[in-house]
PDB file of N, CA and C in Angstrom:
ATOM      1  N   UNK A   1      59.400  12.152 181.626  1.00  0.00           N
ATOM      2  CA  UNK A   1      59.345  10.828 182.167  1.00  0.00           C
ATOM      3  C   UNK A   1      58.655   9.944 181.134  1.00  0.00           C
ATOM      4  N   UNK A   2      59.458   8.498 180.813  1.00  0.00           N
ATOM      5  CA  UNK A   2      58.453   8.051 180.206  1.00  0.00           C
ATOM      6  C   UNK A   2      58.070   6.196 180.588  1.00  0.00           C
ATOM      7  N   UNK A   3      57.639   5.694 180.424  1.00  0.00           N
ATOM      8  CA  UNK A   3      57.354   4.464 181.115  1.00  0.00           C
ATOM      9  C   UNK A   3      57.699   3.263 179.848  1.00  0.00           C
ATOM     10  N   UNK A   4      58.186   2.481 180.282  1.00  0.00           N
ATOM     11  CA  UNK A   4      58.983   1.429 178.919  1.00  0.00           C
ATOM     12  C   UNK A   4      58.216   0.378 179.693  1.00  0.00           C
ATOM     13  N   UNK A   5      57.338  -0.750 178.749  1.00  0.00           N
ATOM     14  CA  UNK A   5      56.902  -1.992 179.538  1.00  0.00           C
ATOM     15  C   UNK A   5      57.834  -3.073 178.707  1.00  0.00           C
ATOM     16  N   UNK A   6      59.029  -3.685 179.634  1.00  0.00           N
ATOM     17  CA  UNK A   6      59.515  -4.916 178.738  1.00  0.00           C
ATOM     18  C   UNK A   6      58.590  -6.481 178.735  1.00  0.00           C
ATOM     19  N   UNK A   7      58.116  -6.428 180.030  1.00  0.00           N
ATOM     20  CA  UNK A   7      57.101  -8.174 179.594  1.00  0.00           C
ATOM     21  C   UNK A   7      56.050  -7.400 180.654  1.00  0.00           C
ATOM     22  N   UNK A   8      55.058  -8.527 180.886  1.00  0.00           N
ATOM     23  CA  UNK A   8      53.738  -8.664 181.599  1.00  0.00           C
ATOM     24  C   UNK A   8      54.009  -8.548 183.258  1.00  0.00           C
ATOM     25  N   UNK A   9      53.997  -7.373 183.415  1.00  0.00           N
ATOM     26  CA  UNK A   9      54.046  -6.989 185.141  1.00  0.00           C
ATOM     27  C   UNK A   9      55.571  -6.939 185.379  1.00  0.00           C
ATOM     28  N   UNK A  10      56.782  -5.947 184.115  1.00  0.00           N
ATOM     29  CA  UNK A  10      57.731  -5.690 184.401  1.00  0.00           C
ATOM     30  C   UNK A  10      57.964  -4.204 183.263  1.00  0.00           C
ATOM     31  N   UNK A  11      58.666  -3.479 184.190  1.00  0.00           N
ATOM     32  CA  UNK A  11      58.373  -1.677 183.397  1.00  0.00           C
ATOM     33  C   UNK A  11      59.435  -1.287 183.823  1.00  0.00           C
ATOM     34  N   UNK A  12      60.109  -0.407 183.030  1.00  0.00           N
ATOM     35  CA  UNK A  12      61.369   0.584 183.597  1.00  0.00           C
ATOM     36  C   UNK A  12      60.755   2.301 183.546  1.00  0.00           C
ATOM     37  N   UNK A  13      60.636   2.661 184.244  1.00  0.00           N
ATOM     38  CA  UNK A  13      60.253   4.498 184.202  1.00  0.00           C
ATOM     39  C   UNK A  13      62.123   5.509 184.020  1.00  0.00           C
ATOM     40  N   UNK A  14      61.601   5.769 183.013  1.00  0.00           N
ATOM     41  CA  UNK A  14      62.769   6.521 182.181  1.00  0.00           C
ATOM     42  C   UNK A  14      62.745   8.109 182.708  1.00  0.00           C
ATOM     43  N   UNK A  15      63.129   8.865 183.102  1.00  0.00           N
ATOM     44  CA  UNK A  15      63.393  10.280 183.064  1.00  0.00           C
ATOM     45  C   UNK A  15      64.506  10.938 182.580  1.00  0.00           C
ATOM     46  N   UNK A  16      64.649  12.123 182.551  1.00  0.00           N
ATOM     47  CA  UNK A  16      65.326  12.917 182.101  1.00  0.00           C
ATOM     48  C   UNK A  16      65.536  14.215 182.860  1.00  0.00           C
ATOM     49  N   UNK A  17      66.996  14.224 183.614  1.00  0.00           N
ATOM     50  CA  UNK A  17      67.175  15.286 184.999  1.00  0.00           C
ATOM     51  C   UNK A  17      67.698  16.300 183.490  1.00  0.00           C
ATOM     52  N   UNK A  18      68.006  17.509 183.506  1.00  0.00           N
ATOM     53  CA  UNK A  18      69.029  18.411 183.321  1.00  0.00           C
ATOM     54  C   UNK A  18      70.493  18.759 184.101  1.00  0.00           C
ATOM     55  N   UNK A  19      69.909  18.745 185.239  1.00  0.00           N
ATOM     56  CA  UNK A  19      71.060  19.050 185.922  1.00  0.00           C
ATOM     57  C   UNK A  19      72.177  17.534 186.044  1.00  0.00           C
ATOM     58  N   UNK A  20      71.497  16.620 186.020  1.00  0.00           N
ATOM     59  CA  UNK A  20      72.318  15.329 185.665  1.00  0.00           C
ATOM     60  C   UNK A  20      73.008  15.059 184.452  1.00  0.00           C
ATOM     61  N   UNK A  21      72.108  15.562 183.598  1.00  0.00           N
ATOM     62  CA  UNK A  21      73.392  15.682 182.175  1.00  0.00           C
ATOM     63  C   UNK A  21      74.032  16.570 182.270  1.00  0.00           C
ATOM     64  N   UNK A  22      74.265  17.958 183.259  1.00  0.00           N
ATOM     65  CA  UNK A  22      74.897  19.390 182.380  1.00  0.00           C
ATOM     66  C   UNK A  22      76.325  18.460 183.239  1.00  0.00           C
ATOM     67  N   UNK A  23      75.749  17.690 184.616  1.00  0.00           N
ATOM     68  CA  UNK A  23      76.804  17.397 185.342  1.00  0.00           C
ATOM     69  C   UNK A  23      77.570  16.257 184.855  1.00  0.00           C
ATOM     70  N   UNK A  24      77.115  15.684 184.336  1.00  0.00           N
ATOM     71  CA  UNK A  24      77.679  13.835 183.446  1.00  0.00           C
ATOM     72  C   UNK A  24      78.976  14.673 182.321  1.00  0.00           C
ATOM     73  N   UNK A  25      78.114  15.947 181.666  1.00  0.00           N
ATOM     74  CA  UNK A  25      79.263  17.054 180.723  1.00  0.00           C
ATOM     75  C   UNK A  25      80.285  17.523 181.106  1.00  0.00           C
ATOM     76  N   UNK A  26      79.716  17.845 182.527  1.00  0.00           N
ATOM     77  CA  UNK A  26      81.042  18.311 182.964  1.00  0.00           C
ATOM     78  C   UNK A  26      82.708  17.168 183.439  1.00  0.00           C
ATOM     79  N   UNK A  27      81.709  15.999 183.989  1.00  0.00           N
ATOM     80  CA  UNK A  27      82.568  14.809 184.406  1.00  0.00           C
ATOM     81  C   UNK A  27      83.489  14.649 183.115  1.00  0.00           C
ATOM     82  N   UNK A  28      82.386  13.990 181.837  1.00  0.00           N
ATOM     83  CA  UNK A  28      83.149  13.875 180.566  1.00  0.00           C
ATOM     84  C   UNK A  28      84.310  14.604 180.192  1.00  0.00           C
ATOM     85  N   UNK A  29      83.513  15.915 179.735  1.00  0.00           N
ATOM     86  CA  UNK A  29      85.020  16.599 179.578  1.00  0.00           C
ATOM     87  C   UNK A  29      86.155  17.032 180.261  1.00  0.00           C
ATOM     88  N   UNK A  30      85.888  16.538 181.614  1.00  0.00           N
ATOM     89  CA  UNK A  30      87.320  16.907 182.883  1.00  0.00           C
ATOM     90  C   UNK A  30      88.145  15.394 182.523  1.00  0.00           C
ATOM     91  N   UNK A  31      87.138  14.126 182.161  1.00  0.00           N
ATOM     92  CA  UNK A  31      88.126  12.864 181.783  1.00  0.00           C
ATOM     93  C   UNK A  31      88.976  13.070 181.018  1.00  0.00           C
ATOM     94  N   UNK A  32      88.304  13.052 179.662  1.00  0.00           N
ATOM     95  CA  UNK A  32      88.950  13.445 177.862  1.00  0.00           C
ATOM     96  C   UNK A  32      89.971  14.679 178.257  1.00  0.00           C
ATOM     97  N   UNK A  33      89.870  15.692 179.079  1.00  0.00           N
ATOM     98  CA  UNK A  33      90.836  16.397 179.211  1.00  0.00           C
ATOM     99  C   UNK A  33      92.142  15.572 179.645  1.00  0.00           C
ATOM    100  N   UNK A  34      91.874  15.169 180.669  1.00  0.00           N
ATOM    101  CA  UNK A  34      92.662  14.484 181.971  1.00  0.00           C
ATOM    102  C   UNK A  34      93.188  13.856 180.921  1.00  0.00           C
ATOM    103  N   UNK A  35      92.530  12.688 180.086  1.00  0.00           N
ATOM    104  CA  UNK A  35      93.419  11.309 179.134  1.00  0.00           C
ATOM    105  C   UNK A  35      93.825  12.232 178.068  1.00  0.00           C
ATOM    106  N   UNK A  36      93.492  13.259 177.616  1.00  0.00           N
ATOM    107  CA  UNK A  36      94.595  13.618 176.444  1.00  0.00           C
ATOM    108  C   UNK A  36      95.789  14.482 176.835  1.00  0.00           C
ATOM    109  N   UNK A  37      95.772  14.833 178.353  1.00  0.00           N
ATOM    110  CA  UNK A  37      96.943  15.112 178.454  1.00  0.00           C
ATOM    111  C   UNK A  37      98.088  14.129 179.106  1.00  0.00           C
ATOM    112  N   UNK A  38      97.350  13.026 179.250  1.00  0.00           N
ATOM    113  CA  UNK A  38      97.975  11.244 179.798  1.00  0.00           C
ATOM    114  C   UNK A  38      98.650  11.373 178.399  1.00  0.00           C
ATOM    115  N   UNK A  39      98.120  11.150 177.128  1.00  0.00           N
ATOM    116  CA  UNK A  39      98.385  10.459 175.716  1.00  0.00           C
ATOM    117  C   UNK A  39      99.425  11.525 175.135  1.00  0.00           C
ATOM    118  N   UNK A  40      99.048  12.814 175.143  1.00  0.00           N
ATOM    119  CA  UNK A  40      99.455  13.748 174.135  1.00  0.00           C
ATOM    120  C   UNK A  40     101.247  13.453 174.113  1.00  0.00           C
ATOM    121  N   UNK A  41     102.110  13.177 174.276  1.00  0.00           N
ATOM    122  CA  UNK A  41     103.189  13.053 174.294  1.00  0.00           C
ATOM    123  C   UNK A  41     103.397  11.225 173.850  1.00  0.00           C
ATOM    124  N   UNK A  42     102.607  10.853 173.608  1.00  0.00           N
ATOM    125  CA  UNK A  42     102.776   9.149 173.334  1.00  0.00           C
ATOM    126  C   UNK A  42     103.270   8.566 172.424  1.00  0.00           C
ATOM    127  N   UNK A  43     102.759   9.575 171.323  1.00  0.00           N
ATOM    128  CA  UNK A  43     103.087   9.056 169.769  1.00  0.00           C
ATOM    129  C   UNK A  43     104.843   9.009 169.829  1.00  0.00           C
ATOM    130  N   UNK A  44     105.210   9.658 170.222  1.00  0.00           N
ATOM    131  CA  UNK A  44     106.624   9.310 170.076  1.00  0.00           C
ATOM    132  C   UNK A  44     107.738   8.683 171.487  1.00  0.00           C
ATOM    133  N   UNK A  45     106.741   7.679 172.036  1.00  0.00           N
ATOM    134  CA  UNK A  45     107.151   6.890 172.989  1.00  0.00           C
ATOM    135  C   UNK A  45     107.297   5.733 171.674  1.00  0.00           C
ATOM    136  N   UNK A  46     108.224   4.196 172.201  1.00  0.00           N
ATOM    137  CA  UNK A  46     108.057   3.341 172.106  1.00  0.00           C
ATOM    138  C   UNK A  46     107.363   2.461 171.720  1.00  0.00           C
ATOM    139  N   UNK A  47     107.108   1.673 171.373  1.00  0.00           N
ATOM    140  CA  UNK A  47     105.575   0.680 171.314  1.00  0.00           C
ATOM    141  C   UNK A  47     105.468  -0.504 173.404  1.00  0.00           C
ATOM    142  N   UNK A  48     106.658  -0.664 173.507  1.00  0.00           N
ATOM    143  CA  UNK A  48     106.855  -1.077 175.307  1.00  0.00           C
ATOM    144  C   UNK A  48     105.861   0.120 175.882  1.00  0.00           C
ATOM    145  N   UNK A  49     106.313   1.069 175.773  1.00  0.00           N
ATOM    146  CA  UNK A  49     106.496   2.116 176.976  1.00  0.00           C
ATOM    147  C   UNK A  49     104.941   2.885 176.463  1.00  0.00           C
ATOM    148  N   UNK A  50     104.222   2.944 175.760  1.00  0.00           N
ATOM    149  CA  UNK A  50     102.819   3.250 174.758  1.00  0.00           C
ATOM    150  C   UNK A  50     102.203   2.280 175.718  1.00  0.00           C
ATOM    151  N   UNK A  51     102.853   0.874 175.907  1.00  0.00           N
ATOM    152  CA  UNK A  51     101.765  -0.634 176.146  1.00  0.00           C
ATOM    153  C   UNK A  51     101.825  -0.374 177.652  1.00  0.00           C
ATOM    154  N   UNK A  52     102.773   0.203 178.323  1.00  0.00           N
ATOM    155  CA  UNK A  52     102.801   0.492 179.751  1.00  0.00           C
ATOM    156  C   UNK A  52     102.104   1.670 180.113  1.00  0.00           C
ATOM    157  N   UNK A  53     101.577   2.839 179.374  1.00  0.00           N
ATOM    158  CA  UNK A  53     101.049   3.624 179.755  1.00  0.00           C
ATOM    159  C   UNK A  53      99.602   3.281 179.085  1.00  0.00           C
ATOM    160  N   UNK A  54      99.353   2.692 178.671  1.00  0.00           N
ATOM    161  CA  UNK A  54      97.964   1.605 178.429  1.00  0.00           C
ATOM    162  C   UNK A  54      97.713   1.084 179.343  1.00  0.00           C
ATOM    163  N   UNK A  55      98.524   0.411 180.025  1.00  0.00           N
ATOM    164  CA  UNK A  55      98.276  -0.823 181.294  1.00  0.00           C
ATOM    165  C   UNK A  55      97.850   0.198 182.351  1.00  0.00           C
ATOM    166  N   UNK A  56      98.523   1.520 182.408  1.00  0.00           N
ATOM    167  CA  UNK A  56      97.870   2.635 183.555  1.00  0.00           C
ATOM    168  C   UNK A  56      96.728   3.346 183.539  1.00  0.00           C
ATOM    169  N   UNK A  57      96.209   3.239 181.962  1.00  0.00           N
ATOM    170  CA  UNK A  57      95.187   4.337 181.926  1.00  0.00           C
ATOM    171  C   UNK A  57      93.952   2.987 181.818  1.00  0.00           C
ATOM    172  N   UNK A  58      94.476   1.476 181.866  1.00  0.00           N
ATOM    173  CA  UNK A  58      93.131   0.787 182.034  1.00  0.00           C
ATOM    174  C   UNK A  58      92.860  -0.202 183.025  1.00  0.00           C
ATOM    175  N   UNK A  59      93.411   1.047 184.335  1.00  0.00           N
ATOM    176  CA  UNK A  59      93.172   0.581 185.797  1.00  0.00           C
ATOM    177  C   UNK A  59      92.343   1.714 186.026  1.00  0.00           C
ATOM    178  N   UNK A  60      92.039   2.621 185.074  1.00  0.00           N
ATOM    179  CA  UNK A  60      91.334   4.051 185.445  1.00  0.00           C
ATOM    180  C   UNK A  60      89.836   3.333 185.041  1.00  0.00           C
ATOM    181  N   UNK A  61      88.999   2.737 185.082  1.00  0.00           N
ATOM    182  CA  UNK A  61      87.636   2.694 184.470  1.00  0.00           C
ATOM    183  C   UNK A  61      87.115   4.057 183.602  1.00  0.00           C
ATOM    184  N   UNK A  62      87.455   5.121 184.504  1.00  0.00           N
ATOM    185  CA  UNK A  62      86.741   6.355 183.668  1.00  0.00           C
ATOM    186  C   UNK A  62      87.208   6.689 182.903  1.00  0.00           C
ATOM    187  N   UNK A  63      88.800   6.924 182.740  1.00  0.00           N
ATOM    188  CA  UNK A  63      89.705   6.926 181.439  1.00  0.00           C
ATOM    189  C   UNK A  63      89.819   6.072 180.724  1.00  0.00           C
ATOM    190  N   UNK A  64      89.422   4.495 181.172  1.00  0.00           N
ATOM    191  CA  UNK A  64      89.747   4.022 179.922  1.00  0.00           C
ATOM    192  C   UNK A  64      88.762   3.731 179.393  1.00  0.00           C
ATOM    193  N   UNK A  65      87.396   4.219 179.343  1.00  0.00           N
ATOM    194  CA  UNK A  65      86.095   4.433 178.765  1.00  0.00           C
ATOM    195  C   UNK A  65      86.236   5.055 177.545  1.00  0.00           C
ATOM    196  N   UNK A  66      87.527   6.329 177.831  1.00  0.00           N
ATOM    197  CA  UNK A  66      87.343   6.941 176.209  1.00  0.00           C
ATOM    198  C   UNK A  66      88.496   6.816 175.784  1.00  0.00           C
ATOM    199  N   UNK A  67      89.358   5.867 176.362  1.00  0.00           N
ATOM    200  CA  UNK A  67      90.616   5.499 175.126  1.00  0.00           C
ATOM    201  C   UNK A  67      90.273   4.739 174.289  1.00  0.00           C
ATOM    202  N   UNK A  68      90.816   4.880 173.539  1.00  0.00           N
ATOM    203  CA  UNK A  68      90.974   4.019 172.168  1.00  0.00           C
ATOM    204  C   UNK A  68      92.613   3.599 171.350  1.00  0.00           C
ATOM    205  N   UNK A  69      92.954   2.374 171.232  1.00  0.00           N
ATOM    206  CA  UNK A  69      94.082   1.781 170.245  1.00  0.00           C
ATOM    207  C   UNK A  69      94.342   1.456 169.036  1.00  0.00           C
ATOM    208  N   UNK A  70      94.549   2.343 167.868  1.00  0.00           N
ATOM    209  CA  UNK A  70      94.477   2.113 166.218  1.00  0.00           C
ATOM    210  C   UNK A  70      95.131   0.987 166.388  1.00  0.00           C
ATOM    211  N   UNK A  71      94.928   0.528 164.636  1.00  0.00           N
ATOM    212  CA  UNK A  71      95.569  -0.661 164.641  1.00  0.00           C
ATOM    213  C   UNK A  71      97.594  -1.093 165.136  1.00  0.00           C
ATOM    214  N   UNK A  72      97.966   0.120 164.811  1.00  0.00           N
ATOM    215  CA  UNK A  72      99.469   0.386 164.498  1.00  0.00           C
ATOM    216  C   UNK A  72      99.747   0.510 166.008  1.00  0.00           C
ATOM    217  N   UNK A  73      99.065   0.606 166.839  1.00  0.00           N
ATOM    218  CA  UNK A  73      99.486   1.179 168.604  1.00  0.00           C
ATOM    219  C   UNK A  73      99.088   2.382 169.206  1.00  0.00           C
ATOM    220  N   UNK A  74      98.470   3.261 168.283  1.00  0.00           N
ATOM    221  CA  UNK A  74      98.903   4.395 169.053  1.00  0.00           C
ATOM    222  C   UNK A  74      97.634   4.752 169.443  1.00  0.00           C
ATOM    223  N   UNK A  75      98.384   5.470 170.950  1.00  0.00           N
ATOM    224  CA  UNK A  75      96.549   6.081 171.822  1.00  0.00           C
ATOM    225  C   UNK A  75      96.041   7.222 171.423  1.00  0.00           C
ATOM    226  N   UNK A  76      94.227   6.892 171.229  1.00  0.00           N
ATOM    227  CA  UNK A  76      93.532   7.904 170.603  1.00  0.00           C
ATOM    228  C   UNK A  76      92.450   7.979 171.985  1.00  0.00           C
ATOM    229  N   UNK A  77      92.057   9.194 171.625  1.00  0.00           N
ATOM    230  CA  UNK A  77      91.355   9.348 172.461  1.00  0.00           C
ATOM    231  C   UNK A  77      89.506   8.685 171.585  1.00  0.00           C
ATOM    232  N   UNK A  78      88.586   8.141 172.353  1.00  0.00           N
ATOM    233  CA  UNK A  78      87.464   8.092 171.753  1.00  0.00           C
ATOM    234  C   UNK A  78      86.343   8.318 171.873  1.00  0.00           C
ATOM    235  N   UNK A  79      86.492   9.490 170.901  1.00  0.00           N
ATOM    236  CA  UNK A  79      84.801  10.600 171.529  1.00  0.00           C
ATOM    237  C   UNK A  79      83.535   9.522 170.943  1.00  0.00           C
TER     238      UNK A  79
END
């Protein structure tokens, strides 16, 4: 635990669960799984049909946390 003071009579108390990160790990990598098997077939879609399965994976908040778009179009995943 540790105690952060940002101004005069205002503090944030910081901790650190384990079992909250092993579980945040597990969330993560069930997403990045989930979106690279959304993407893995993409590269050889279209640049339309790439921009439409974009428009689906960024109604997901949690998936589209770790997508990512190179410059050229194509979906990456982003660790």
């Amino acid at each position: 635990m540790k105690e952060v003071r940002i101004a005069e009579g205002e503090r944030f108390v910081i901790c650190f669960s384990p079992e909250a990160a092993e579980r945040d790990a597990a969330v993560r990598a069930h997403l990045v799984a989930q979106l690279d098997e959304m993407i893995s077939a993409s590269d050889r879609l279209d640049a339309t049909k790439r921009a439409e399965l974009r428009g689906v994976i960024s109604t997901k908040p949690g998936l589209n946390r770790y997508l990512r778009v190179t410059p050229g179009g194509l979906l990456r995943i982003d660790k």
